[in-house]
N, C-alpha and C. Protein backbone atom coordinates (compact mmCIF):
# COMPACT_ATOMS: atom_id res chain seq x y z
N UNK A 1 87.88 8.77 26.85
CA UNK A 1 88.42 9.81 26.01
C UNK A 1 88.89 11.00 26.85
N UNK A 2 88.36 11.10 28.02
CA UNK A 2 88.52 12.43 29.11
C UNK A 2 89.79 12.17 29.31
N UNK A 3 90.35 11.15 29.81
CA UNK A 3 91.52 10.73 30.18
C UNK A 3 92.49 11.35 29.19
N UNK A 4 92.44 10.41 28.16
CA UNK A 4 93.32 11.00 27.41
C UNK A 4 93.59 12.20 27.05
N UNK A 5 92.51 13.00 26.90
CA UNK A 5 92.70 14.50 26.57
C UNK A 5 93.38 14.97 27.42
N UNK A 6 92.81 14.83 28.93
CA UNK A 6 93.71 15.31 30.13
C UNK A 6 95.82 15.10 30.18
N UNK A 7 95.53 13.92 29.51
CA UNK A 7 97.15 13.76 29.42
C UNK A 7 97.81 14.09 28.21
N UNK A 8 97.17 14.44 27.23
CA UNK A 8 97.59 15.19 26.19
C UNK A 8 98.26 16.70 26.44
N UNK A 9 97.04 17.30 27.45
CA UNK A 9 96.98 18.73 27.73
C UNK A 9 98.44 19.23 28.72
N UNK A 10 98.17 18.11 29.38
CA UNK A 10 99.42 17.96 30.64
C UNK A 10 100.85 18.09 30.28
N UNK A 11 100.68 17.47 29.18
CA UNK A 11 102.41 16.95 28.50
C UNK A 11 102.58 18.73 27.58
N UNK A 12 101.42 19.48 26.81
CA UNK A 12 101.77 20.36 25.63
C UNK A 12 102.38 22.18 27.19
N UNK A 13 103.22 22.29 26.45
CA UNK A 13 103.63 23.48 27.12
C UNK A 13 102.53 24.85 26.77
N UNK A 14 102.11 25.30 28.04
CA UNK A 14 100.81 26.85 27.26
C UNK A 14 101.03 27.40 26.89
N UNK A 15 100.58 28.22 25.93
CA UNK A 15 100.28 28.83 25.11
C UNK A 15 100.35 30.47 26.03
N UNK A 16 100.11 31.39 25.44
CA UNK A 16 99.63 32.94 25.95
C UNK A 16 98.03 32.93 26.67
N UNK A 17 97.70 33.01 27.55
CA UNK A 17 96.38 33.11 27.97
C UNK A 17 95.91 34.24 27.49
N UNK A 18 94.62 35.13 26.69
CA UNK A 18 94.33 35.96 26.63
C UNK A 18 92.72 36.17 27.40
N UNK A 19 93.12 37.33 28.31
CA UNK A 19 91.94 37.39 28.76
C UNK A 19 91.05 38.99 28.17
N UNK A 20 89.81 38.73 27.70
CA UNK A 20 89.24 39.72 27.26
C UNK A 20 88.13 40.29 27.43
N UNK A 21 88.38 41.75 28.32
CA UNK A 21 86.72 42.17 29.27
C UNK A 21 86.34 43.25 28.56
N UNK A 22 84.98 43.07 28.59
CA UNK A 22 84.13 44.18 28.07
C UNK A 22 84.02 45.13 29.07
N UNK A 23 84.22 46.30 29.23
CA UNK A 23 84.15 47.33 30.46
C UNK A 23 83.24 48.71 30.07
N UNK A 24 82.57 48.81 30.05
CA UNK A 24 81.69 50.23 30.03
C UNK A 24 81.12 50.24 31.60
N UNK A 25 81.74 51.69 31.62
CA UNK A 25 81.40 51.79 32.94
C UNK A 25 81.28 50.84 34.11
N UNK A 26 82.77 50.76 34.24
CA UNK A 26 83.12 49.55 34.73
C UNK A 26 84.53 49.71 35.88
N UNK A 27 84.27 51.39 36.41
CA UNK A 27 85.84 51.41 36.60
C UNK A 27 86.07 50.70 37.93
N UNK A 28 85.25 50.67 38.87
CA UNK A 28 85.29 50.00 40.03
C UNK A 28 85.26 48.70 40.25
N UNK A 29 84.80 47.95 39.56
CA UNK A 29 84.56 46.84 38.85
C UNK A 29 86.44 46.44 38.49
N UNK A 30 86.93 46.92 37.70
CA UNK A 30 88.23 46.68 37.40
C UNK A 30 89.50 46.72 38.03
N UNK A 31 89.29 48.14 38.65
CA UNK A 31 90.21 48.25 39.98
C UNK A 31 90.30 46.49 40.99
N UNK A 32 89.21 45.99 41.13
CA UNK A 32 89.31 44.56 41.86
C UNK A 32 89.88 43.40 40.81
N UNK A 33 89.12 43.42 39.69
CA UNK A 33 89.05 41.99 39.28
C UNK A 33 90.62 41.97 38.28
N UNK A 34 90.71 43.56 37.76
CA UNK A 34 92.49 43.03 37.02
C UNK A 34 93.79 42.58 38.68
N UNK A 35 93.25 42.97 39.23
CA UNK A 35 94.65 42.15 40.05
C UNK A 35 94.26 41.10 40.46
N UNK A 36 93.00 40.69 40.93
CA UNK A 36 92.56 39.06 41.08
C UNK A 36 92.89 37.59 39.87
N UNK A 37 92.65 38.82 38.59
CA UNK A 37 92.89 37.55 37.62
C UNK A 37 94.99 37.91 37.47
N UNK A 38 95.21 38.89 37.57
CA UNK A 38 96.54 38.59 37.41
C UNK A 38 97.42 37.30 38.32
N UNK A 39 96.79 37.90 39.65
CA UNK A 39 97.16 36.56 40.36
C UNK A 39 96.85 35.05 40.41
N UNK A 40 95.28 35.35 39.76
CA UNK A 40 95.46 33.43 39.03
C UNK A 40 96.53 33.18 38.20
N UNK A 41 96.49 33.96 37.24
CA UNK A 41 97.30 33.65 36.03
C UNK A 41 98.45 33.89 36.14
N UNK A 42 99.34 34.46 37.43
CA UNK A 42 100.46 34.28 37.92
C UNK A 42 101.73 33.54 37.40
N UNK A 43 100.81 32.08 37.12
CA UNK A 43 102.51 31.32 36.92
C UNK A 43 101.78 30.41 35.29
N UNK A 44 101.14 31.70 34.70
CA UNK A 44 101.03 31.47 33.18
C UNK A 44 101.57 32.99 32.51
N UNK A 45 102.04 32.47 31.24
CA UNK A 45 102.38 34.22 29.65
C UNK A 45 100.72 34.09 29.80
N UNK A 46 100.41 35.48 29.92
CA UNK A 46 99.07 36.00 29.93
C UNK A 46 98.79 37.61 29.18
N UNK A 47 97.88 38.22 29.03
CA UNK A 47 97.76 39.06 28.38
C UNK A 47 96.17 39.44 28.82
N UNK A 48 95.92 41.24 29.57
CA UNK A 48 94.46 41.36 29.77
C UNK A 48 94.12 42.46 29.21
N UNK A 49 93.08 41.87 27.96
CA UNK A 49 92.89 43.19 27.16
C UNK A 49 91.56 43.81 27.75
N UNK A 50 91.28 44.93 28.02
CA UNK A 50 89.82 45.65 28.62
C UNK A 50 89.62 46.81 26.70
N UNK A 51 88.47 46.18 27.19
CA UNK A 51 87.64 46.94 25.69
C UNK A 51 86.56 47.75 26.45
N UNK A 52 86.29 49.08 25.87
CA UNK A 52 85.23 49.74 26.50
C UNK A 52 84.62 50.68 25.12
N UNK A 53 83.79 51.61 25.64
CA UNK A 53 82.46 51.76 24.51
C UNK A 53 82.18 52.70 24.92
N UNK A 54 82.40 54.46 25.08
CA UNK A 54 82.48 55.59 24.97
C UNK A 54 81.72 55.42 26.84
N UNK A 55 82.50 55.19 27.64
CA UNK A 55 82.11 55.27 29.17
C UNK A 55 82.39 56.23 30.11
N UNK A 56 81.65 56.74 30.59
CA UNK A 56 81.08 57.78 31.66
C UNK A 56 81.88 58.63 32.92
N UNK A 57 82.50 56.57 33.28
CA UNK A 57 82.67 56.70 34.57
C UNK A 57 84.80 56.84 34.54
N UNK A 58 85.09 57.20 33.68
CA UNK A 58 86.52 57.11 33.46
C UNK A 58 87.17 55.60 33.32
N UNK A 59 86.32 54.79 32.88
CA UNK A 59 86.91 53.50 32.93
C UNK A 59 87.69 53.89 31.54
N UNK A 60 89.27 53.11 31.60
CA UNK A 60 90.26 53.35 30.66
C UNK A 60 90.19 51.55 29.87
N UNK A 61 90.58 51.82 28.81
CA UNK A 61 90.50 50.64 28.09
C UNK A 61 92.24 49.99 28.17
């Protein structure tokens, strides 16, 4: 059944990737990891939403 799924997945064109981080106090933290995942997701339509929760450290949502 692995098989097949795999060649199902292969053949369908992707979709929007959405990626979605929880960030409180998190600004240093973000400065690294939003350009690391941009560059995975490079040669995908992507979208990175950061959610945060009344934080300290100037992390921006």
């Amino acid at each position: 059944k692995a098989g097949k799924w795999r060649q199902t997945m292969m053949k369908t064109k992707p979709g929007l990737i959405s990626v979605i981080i929880p960030a409180r106090n998190e600004a240093d933290s973000l400065e690294r990891l939003i350009p690391m995942t941009q560059e995975s997701l490079s040669s995908y339509p992507y979208e990175i939403i950061v959610i945060n929760d009344g934080p300290t450290d100037g992390t921006r949502g």
